[in-house]
Structure formats: C-alpha cells, structure tokens
Protein backbone atom coordinates (compact mmCIF):
# COMPACT_ATOMS: atom_id res chain seq x y z
CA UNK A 1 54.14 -3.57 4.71
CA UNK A 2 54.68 -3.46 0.48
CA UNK A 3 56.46 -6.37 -0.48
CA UNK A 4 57.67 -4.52 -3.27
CA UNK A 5 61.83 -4.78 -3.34
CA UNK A 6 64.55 -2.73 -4.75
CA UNK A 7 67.58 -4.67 -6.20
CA UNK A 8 70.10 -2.31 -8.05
CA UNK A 9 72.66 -4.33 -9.98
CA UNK A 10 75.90 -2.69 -11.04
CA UNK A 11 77.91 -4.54 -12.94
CA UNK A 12 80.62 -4.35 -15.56
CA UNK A 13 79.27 -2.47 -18.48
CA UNK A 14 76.11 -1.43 -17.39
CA UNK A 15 74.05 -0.57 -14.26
CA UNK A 16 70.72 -2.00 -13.74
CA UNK A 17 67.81 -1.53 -11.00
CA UNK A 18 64.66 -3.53 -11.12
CA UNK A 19 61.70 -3.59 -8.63
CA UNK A 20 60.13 -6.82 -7.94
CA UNK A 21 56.76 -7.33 -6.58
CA UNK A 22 55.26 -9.25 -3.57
CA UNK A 23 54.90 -12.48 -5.84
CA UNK A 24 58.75 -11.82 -7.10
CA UNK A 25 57.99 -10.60 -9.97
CA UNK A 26 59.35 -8.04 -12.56
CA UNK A 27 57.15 -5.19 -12.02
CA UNK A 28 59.99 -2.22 -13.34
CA UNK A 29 62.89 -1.87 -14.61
CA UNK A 30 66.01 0.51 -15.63
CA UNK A 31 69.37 0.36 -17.48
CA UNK A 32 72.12 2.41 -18.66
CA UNK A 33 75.78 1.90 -20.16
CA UNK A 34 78.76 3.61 -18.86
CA UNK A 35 81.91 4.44 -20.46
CA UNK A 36 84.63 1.66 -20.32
CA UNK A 37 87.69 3.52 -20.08
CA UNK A 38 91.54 1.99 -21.06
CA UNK A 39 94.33 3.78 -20.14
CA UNK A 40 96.64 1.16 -21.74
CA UNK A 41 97.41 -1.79 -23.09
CA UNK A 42 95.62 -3.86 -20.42
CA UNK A 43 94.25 -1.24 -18.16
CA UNK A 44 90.62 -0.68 -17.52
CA UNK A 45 88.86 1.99 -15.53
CA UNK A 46 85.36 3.27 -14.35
CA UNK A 47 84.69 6.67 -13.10
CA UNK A 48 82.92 6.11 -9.69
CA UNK A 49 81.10 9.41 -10.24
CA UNK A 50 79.20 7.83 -13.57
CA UNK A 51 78.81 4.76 -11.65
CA UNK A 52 76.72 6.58 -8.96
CA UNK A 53 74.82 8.68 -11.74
CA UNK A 54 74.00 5.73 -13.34
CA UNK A 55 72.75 4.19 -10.11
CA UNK A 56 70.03 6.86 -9.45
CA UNK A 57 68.97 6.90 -12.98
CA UNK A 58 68.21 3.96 -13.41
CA UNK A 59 66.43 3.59 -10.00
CA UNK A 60 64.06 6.45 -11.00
CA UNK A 61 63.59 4.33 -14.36
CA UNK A 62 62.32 1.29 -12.66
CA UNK A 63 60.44 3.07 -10.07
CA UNK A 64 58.49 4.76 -12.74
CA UNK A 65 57.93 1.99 -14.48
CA UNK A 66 56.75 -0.02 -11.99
CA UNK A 67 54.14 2.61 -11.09
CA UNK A 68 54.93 3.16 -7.31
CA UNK A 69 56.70 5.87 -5.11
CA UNK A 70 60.14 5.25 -3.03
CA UNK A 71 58.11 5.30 -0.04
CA UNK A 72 56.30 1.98 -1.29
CA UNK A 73 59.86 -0.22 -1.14
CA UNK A 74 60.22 -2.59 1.51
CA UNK A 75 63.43 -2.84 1.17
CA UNK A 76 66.55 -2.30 -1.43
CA UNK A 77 69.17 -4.80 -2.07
CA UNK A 78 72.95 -4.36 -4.16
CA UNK A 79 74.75 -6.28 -6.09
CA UNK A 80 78.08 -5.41 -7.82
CA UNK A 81 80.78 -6.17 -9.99
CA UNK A 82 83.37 -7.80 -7.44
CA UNK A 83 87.07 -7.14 -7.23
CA UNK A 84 86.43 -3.22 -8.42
CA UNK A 85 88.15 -1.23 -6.15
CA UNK A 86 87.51 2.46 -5.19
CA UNK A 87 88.44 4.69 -3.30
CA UNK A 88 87.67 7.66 -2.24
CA UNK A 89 88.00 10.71 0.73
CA UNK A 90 85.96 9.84 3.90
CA UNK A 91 85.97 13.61 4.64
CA UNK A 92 83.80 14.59 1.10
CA UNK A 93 83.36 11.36 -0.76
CA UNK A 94 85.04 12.23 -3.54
CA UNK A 95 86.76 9.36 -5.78
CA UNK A 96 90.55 9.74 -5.78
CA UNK A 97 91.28 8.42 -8.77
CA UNK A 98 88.98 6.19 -11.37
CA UNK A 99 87.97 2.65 -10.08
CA UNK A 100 90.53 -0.30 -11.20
CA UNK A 101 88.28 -2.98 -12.56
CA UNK A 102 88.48 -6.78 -11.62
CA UNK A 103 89.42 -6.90 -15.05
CA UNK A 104 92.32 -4.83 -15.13
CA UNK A 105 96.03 -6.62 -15.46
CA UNK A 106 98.59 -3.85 -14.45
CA UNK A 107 99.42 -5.64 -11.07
CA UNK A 108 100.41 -8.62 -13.04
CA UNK A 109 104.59 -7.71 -12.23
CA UNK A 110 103.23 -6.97 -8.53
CA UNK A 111 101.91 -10.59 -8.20
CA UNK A 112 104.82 -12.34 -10.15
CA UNK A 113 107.05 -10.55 -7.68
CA UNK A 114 105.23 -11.41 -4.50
CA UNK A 115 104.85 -15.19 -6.10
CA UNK A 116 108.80 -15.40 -6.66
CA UNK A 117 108.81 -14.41 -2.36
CA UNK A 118 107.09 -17.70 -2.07
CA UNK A 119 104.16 -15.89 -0.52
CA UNK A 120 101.60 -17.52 -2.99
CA UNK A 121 100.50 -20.14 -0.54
CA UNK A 122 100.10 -17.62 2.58
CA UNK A 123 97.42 -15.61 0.50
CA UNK A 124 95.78 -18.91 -0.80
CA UNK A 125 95.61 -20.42 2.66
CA UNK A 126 94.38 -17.16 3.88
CA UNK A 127 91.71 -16.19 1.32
CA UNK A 128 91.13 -19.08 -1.01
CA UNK A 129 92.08 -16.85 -4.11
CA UNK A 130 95.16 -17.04 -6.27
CA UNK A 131 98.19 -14.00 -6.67
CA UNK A 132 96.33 -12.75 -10.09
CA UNK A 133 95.64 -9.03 -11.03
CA UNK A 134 91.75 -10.34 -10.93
CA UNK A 135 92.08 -9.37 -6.89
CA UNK A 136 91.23 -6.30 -4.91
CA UNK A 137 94.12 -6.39 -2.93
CA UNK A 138 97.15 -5.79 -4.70
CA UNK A 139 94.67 -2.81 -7.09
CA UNK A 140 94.26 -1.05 -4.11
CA UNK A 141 98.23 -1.22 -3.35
CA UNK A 142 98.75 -0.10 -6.88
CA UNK A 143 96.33 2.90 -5.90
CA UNK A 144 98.07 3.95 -2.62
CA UNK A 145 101.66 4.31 -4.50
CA UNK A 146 100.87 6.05 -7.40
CA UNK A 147 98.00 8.53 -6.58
CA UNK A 148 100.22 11.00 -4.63
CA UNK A 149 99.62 10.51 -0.40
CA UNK A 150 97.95 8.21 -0.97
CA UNK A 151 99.34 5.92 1.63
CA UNK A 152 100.08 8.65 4.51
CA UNK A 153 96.38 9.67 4.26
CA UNK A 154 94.66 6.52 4.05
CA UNK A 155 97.18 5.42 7.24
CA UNK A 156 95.38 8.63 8.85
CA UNK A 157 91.97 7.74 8.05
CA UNK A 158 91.19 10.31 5.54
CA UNK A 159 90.73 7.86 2.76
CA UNK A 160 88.06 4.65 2.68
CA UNK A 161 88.21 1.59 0.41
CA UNK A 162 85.21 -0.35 -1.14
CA UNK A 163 84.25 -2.29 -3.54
CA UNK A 164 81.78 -0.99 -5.40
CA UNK A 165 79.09 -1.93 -3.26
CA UNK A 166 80.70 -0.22 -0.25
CA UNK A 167 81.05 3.14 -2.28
CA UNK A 168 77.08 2.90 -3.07
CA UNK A 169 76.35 2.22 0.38
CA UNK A 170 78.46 5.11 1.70
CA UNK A 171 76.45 7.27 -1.09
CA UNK A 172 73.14 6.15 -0.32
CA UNK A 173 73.49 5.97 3.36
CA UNK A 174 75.07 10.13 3.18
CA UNK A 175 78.26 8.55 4.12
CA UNK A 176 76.79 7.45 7.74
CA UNK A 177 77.39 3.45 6.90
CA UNK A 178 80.76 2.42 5.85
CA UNK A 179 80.43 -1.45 5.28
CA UNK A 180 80.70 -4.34 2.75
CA UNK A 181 79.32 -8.13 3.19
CA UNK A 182 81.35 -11.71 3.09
CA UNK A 183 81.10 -12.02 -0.11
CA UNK A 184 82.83 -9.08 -1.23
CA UNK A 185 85.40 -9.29 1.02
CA UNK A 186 86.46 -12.87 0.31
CA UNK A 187 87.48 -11.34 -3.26
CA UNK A 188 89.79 -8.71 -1.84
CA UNK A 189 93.59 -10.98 -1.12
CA UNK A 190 93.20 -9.29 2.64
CA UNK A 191 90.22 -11.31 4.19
CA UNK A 192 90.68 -14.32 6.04
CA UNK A 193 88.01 -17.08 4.40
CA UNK A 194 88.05 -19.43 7.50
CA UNK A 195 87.91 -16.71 10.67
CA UNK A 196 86.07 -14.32 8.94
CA UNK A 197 87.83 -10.47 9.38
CA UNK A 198 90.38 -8.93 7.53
CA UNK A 199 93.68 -10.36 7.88
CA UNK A 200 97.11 -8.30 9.67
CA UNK A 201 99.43 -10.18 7.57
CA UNK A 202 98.25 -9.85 4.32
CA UNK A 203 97.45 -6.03 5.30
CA UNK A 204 101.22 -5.83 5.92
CA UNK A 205 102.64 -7.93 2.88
CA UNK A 206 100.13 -5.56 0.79
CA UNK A 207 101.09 -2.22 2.80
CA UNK A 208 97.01 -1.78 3.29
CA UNK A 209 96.56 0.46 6.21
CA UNK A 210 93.23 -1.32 8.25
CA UNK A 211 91.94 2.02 9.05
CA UNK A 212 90.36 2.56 5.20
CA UNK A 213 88.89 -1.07 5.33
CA UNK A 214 84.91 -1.68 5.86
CA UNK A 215 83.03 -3.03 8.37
CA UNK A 216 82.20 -6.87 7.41
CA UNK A 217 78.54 -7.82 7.43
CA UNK A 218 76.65 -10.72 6.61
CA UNK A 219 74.62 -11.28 3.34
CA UNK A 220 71.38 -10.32 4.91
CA UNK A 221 71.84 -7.63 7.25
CA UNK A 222 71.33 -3.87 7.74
CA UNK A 223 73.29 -1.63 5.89
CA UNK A 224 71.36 1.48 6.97
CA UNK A 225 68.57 3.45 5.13
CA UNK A 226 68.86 5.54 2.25
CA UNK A 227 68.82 9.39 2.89
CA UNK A 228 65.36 11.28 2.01
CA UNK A 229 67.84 13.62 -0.10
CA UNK A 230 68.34 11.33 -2.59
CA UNK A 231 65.30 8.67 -3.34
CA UNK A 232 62.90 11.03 -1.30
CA UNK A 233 62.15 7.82 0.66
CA UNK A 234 64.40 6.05 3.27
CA UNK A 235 64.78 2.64 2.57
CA UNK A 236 66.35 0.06 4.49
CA UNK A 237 69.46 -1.41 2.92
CA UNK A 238 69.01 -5.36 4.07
CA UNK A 239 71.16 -7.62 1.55
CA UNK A 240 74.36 -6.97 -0.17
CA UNK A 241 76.49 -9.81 -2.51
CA UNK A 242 78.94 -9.90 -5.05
CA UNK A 243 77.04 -10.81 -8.15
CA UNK A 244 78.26 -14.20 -8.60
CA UNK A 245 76.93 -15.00 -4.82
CA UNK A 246 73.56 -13.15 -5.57
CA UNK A 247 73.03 -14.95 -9.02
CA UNK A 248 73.79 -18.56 -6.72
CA UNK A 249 70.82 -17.45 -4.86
CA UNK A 250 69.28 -16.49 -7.02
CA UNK A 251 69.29 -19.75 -8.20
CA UNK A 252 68.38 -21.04 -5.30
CA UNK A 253 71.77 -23.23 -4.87
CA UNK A 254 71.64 -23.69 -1.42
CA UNK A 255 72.71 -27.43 -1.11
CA UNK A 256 75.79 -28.72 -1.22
CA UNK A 257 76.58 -29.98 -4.70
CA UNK A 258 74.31 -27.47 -6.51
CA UNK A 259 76.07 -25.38 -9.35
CA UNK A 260 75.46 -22.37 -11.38
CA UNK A 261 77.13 -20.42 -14.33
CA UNK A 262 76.68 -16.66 -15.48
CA UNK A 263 77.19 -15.72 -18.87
CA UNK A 264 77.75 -11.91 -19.13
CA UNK A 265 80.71 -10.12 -19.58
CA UNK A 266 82.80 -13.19 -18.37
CA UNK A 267 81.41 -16.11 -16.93
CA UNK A 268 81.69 -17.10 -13.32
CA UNK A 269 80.83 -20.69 -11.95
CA UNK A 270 80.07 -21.44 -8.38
CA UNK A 271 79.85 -25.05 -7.30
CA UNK A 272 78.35 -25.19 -3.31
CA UNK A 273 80.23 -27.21 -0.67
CA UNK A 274 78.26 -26.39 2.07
CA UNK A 275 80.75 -26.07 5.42
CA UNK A 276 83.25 -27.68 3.62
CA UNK A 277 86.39 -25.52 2.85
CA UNK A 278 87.58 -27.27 -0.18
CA UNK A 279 90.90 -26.62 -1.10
CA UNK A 280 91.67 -26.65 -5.18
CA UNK A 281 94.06 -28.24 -6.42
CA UNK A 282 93.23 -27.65 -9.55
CA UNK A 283 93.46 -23.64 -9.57
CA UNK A 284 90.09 -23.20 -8.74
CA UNK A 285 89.34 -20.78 -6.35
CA UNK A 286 87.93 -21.49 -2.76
CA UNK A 287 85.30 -18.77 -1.29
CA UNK A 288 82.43 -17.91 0.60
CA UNK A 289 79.28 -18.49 -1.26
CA UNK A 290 77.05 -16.74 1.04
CA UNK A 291 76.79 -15.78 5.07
CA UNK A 292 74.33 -15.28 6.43
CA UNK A 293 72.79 -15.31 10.41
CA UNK A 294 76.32 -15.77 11.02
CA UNK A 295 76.82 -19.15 9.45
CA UNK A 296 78.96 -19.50 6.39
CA UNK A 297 78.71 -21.71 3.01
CA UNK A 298 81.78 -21.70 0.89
CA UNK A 299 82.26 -22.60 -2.97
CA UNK A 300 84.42 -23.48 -5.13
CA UNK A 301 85.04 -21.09 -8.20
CA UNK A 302 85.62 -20.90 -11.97
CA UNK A 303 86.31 -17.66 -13.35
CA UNK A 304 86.25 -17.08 -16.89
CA UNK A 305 87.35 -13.56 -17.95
CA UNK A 306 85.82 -13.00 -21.69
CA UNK A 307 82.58 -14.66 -22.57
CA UNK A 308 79.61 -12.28 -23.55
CA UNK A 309 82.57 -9.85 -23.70
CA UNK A 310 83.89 -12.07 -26.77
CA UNK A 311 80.55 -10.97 -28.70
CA UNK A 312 80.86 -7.40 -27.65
CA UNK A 313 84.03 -7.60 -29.60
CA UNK A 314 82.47 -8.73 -32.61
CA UNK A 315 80.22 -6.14 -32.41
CA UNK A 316 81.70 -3.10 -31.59
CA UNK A 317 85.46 -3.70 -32.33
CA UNK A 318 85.05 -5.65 -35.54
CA UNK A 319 82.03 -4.59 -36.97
CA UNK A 320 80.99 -8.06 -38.63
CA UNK A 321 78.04 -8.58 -36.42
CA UNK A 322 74.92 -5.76 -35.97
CA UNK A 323 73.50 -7.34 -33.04
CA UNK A 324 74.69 -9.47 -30.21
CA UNK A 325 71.57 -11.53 -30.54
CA UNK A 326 72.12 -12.55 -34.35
CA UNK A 327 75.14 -14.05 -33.00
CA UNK A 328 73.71 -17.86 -31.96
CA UNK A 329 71.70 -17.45 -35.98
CA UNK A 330 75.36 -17.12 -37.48
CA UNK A 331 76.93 -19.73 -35.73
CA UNK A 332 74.17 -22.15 -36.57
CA UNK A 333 74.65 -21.50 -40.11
CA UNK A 334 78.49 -21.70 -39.89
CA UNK A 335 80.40 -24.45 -42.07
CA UNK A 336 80.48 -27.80 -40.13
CA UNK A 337 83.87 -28.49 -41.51
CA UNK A 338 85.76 -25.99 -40.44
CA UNK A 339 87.24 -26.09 -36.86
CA UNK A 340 87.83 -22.85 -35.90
CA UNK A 341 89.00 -21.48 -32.48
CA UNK A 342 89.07 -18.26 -30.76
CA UNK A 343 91.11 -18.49 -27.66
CA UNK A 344 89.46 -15.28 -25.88
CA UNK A 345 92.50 -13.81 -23.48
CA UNK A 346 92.09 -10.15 -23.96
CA UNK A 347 92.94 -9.60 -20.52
CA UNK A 348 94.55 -13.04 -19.60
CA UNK A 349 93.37 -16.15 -19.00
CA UNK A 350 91.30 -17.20 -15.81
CA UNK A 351 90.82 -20.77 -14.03
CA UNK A 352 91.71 -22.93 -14.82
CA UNK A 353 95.35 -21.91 -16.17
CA UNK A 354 95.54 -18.36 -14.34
CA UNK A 355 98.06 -16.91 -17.10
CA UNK A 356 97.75 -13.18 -16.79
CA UNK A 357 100.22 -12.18 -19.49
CA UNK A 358 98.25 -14.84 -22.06
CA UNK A 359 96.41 -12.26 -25.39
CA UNK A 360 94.07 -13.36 -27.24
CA UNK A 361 94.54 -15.80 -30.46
CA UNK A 362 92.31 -17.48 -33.05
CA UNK A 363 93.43 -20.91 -34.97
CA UNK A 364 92.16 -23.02 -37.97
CA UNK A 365 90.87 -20.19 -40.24
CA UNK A 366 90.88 -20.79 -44.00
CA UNK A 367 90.36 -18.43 -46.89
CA UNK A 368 86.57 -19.83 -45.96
CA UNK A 369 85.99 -18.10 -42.96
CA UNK A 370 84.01 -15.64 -42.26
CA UNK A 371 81.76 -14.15 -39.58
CA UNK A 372 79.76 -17.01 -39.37
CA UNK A 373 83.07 -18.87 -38.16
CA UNK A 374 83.95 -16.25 -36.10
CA UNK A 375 80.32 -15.67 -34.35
CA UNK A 376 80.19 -19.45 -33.86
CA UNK A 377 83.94 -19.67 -32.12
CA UNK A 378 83.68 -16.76 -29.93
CA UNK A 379 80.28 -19.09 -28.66
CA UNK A 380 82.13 -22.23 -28.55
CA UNK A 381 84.45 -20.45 -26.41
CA UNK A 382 82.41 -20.29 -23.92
CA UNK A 383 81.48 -23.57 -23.75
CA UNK A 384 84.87 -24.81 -23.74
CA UNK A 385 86.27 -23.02 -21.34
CA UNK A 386 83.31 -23.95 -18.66
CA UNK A 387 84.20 -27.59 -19.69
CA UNK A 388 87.54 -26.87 -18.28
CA UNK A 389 86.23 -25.06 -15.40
CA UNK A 390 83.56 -28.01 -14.69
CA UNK A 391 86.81 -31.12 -15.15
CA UNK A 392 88.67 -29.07 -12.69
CA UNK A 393 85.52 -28.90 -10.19
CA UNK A 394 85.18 -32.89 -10.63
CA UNK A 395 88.74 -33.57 -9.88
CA UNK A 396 88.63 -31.28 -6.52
CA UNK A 397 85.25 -32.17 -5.27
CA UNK A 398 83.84 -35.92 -5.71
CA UNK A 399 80.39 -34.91 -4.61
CA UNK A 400 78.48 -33.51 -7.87
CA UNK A 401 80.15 -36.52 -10.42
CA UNK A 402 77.76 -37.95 -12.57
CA UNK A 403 74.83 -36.12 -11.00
CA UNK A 404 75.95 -32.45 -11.90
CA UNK A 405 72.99 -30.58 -13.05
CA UNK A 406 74.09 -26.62 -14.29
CA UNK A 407 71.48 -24.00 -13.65
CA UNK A 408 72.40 -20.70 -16.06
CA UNK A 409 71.55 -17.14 -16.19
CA UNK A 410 73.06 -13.88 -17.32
CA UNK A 411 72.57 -12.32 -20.85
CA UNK A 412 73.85 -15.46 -22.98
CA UNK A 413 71.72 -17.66 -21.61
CA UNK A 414 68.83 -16.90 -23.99
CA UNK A 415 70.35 -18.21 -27.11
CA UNK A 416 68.65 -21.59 -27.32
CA UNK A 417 71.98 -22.47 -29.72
CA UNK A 418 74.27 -21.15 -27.20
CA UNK A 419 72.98 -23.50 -24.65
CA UNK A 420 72.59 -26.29 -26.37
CA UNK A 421 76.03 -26.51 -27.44
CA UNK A 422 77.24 -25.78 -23.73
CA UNK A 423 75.16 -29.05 -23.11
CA UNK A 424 76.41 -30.53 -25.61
CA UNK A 425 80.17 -29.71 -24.39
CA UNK A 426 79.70 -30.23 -20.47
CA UNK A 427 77.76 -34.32 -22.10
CA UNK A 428 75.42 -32.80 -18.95
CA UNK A 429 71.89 -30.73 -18.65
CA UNK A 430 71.70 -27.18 -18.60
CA UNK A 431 68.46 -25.57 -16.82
CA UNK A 432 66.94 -22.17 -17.78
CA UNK A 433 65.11 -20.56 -15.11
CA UNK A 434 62.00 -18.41 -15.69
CA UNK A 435 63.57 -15.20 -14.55
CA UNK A 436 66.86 -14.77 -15.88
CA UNK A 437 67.49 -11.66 -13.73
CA UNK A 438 68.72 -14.21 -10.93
CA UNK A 439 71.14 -11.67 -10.28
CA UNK A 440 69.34 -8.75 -9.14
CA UNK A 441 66.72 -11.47 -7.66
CA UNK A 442 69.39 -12.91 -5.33
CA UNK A 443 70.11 -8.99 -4.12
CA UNK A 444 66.39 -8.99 -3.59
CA UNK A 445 65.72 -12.01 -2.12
CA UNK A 446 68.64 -11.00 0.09
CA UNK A 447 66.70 -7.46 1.71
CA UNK A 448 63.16 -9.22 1.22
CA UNK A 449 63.45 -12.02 3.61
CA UNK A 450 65.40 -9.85 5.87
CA UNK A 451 62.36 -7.49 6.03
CA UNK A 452 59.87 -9.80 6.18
CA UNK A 453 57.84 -9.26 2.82
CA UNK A 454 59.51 -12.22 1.33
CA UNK A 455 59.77 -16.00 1.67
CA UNK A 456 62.43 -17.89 3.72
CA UNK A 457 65.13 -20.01 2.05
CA UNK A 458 62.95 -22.95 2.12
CA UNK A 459 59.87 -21.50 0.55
CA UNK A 460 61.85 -19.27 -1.85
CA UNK A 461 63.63 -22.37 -3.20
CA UNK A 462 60.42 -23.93 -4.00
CA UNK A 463 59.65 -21.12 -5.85
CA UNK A 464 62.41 -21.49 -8.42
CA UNK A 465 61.31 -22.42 -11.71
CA UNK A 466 62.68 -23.71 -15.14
CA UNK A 467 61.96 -22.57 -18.35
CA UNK A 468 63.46 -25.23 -20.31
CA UNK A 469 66.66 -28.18 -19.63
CA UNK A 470 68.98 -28.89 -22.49
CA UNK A 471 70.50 -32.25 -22.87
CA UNK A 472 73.47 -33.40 -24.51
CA UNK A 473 72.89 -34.40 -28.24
CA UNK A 474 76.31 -34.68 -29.45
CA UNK A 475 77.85 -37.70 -30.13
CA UNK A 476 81.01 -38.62 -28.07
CA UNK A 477 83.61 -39.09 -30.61
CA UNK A 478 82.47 -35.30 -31.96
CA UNK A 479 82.93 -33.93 -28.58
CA UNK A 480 86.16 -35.59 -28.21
CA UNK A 481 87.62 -34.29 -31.35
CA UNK A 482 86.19 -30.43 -30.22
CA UNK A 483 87.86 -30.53 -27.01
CA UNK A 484 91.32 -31.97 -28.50
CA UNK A 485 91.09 -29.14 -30.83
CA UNK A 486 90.01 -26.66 -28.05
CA UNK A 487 92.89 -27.69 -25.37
CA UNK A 488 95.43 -28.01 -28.14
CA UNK A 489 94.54 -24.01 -29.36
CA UNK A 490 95.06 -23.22 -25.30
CA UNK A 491 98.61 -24.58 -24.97
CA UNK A 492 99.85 -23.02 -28.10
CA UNK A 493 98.50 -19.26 -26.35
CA UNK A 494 99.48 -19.71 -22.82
CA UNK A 495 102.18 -17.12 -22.21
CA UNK A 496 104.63 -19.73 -21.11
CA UNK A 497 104.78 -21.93 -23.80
C-alpha cells in the first residue's frame, strides 16, 4: 500500500491540504483564504459552503503538486478550527445559517446569565471548559432560537450539528457518516470529559436536542471513505482532531509533562497530564488531549484569542506594515526606550482572565512611536500573554517546574526575533521543529498509523526533529520590569476594572 497521506487542515482564515509521503515528508501542498465575515460589533461568521469549496480546491492543489492520483492516498486525515459550529439539514446538507466561529462573542449575555444561576461549576465539572462565548455549546443554542424552527426541527431530527470537522466528514462521506472525535467534542459545553458521551444535563440547561449531536469516535478511527463523486478515489477517513490536539501530536507530546504552543491566528497551549484530570484553578481549561484505542490523555489549556491575528491587523486594518513577515525586522529596530503595550482583546480576553466584554487597548505611546513600536508590541504580546498562560500552568500542575521545555509551531514561529523574545519572556527554551506543519502532520500521523503506512507512537516520536532551541538571553531585572509593565497594561483593560 502508498504510504502517501492526506491531511486537510481547515482552520480560521484559511484552508490548507498537504500530502505527505512515506518518509513524512512534504511532497504537495494547497491553500486558499476565505472571507471572514462580521455581522457586528463582535460577531464573526464563515459560510460553510466556501469552507467546503475551499476544501476540494485545495486538495486538488496538493494532489497535483505532489504528482500522484487520489487513488494513490493511503489514507486522509482532518483537522479543524474547534468550537465552529454548523449546522445544517440532514435531509440535503444544506447550511442553515453561516457557521458561528470560536471566536465570536454574541453569547457573552447568555453565559453571564447562566453564570449568575450558579451553573458555572456544573459545566466546568462536566467538561473542563469555562461559561465563555469561546464554546460550542451555548453558539449552537444561539442558532436554534434565532434561525426560525430551528429548535422543533432539530428536536425531529431534520437538522445535524458539527463542528467543522463533522460537516466535512458528512460532505466527504455523501452524508453516510455523521461523526466527530474526543477532541472536538470536549470543546462543545455538552460533553462529559471524564465518562466520555454527551451529557443529558447540560443538553437540557442548553435546550440542545441529542438527536442533531454526532457520533463520538476516537482520534484514530474510521470515519468512512470518501465518495468516488468527489476526489474520484475513495479514501479512508482514519484520524480526526481539533487542531490544537493534532499540532500536540504533531509534536510528538505524548508524555506527561510535555508542552506545546501554536502561534496562528491565536495561540493555544497544551500542557499533557497523562490520566490525570487536573482541575485549574487558575482558569485554565481541563480537556482531552487525545483518545485514542479507547484510552484517554487529558491537558491542561491556555487559550489566547489574538496573536498572529494582532499582525493581520497591522496589515490589513492599519496599513503600516506590507508584509506580515517584515514584522519581527521592525520590531528589532524599534526604540529600546520606549515601553509600549498593545493589550490585544479584539474579541475578549482568553486564559488566563476569561473577560469576554474586555476591547482592545494600547499604553505608553509617545509622539515617538511609530510602526516600529507598534510591530514590536503586537509581538511582545504574544509573548506576554503565554507567560501568563505558562505561571498559571505552574501553579496548577507541579510536574513540568523548572524542567518545562516549549516545543512551537504555527505561522509565527519562523521569526527567529519572535522566538527569541518568547524565550526570553517564558526565562525557558523554545524548540523549533523541522516541519512546522505539525498541524496537518498530527491529522496525518493520525490516518497513517491507523492504516498501517506509518510509524507507531513510539517510532514516530523518534522521528521528531528540531530545527533550532532558543534560550533565554535577557537579563532578569529587564524581564521583571516588561512583565510589571505588561500585567499593569492588563488590569487597566479588563472590563471590570
């Protein structure tokens, strides 16, 4: 059998789908933008239907690139954007309404009201998550009371829910495969972290009929085969995870106390605790990191909501930078001596301070500051908000102190000044891998092994490999100062102050 392997990735702003090789290896690969679309203040949409149509372009792109047929793919793995929710009419498959991105705050009343019923602790003991607007759950609830019968047919079974890997599955599968993995799930507020299905009560609180909910698989498992129609090939679907899961293994975090950090649109951090079900105190977020023959591995959970996002901004809705990749040159040449601070809440603030009503805010500018400044806060930004996230991970679980090593990937992660100031922030070593696609390699990885082509967890560990580790090279009292400066701009923008 080919070991070549199909991941698509769809994530926020773009879709991707690359083929890897038998050795794991890049051998093709596609991408396309899709429209972000903002109703209001706050609000942000995707049309499912460009989703999809980016989906199959771009899996034509890196089919043709790599110089093969469908029929020569093993296997095809997915990875999404989590939290998305769509849904859409099990009768045609046609959307109902645009998808409600995780990043989307217009449930933020919805979970103040259900926190003032003192029902914040049943959901966290439930599903490991917080009551934010960042959730499935309460999206989907918005959906089902203001798209007209809604509710009434979903109760019926006319209508189906997914994230956005369960709408991709039903498309590619001709609607015969209805079904979402662990990790997708454990993002929704309505699946139970510790028994593993989807939860009555929460269903109830949330008015979520259980007939529109998925089937729950495994990581690695069989999500049926694609239909001839539409790849002229039918390829086994074998491994499915949220993106954050599939870029931790990716990384090859598969021991307790191993961490990784994505840096695209926002930044996610994942710190493995194994079996352990390690509750935050700290307003981190408990999940599952990955399950898979059955067995699960939870993590514990930083989300940062604006990080490559932050440069986008400069980009496209300021205009005072041409490229995103110029961006680590500016900030290198900015002026030492001024301390300026972008506080990035477009849409809220994530872990650890969960404010969703928080905006954006930038201190410390002078009649000196320009887009150098700016190009080197929005960076900074980054790096001080994972500080926060990695403090709060310290606090909850003792087992990584003083031995925490951060392995990196997404789209930031190749600015050599970028990660040697996160270095520099954490006072701990960052690792480059080799393939910075750890996303879409996880996916792969995922359908690989289950088909056979690829290596098992033990080999395919080995196999991981680092490009380069940055160490700290900032002095302590310098540090000290940034942070002082960084925490002090975060109190003066959360919401409640």
């Amino acid at each position: 059998m080919s070991g070549y392997v199909l991941a698509i990735d769809q994530g926020t702003t773009s879709t991707r789908a690359i083929v890897f090789d038998g050795d794991m290896q890049i051998a093709g690969a596609g991408q396309m933008e899709f429209r972000q679309i903002y109703p209001r203040s706050g609000w942000v949409e995707h049309d499912p239907e460009e989703i999809w149509n980016s989906v199959i372009s771009t899996i034509k792109m890196a089919i043709r690139e790599a110089k093969i047929e469908a029929k020569d793919i093993a296997a095809l793995g997915i990875t999404n954007q989590r939290e998305t929710v769509v849904v859409w009419e099990r009768g045609s498959g046609k959307p109902i309404h645009n998808a409600i991105v995780w990043q989307d705050r217009r449930t933020a009343g919805y979970c103040d009201k259900l926190r003032r019923q003192d029902l914040e602790r049943t959901f966290t003991m439930k599903t490991g998550l917080l009551l934010d607007p960042y959730f499935s759950g309460t999206k989907l609830s918005w959906l089902l009371a203001n798209v007209k019968g809604a509710r009434a047919r979903a109760a019926k079974g006319e209508l189906c829910f997914g994230t956005v890997d369960t709408f991709l599955i039903w498309r590619l599968t001709g609607g015969k495969v209805f079904a979402t993995d662990a990790t997708n799930a454990s993002r929704t507020l309505m699946y139970n972290i510790a028994d593993n299905k989807w939860d009555g009560d929460l269903l109830e609180i949330l008015r979520v009929p259980a007939a529109m909910l998925p089937e729950v698989k495994d990581c690695a498992d069989d999500f049926g085969v694609t239909e001839n129609a539409i790849l002229d090939a039918k390829i086994p679907i074998l491994g499915v995870a949220g993106d954050q899961h599939a870029a931790t293994i990716g990384q090859a975090c598969f021991e307790p106390g191993m961490m990784k950090s994505t840096y695209g649109t926002g930044c996610f951090a994942l710190l493995n605790t194994g079996s352990d079900m390690v509750r935050s105190k700290n307003r981190l977020l408990t999940t599952i990191a990955y399950r898979m023959n059955g067995e699960t591995t939870y993590a514990l959970e930083g989300s940062i909501f604006i990080a490559g996002a932050a440069v986008q901004w400069l980009r496209d809705g300021l205009g005072i930078i041409d490229t995103a990749s110029r961006t680590g040159e500016l900030a290198d040449a900015a002026d030492p001596t001024q301390d300026v601070y972008l506080v990035p809440a477009f849409t809220g603030l994530g872990a650890p301070h969960w404010d969703a009503n928080a905006r954006g805010a930038i201190f410390g500018l002078t009649r000196n500051s320009g887009r150098k400044e700016f190009a080197r806060a929005a960076l900074e930004a980054v790096c001080y908000q994972s500080r926060d996230l990695l403090d709060a991970m310290h606090k909850d679980w003792k087992g990584g102190v003083g031995s925490t090593v951060l392995r990196v990937d997404g789209g930031m992660v190749a600015s050599d000044w970028t990660m040697q100031r996160l270095a520099d922030i954490l006072d701990a070593p960052v690792d480059r891998p080799v393939i910075l696609e750890t996303t879409a390699l996880g996916a792969a990885w995922l359908a690989g092994s289950r088909a056979g082509v690829w290596p098992d967890r033990a080999d395919f560990a080995k196999s991981w490999k680092r490009n380069r580790r940055f160490e700290p090279d900032m002095d302590e009292k310098t540090r000290t100062a940034k942070l002082k400066g960084w925490r002090s701009a975060v109190k003066r923008t959360l919401a409640d102050v």
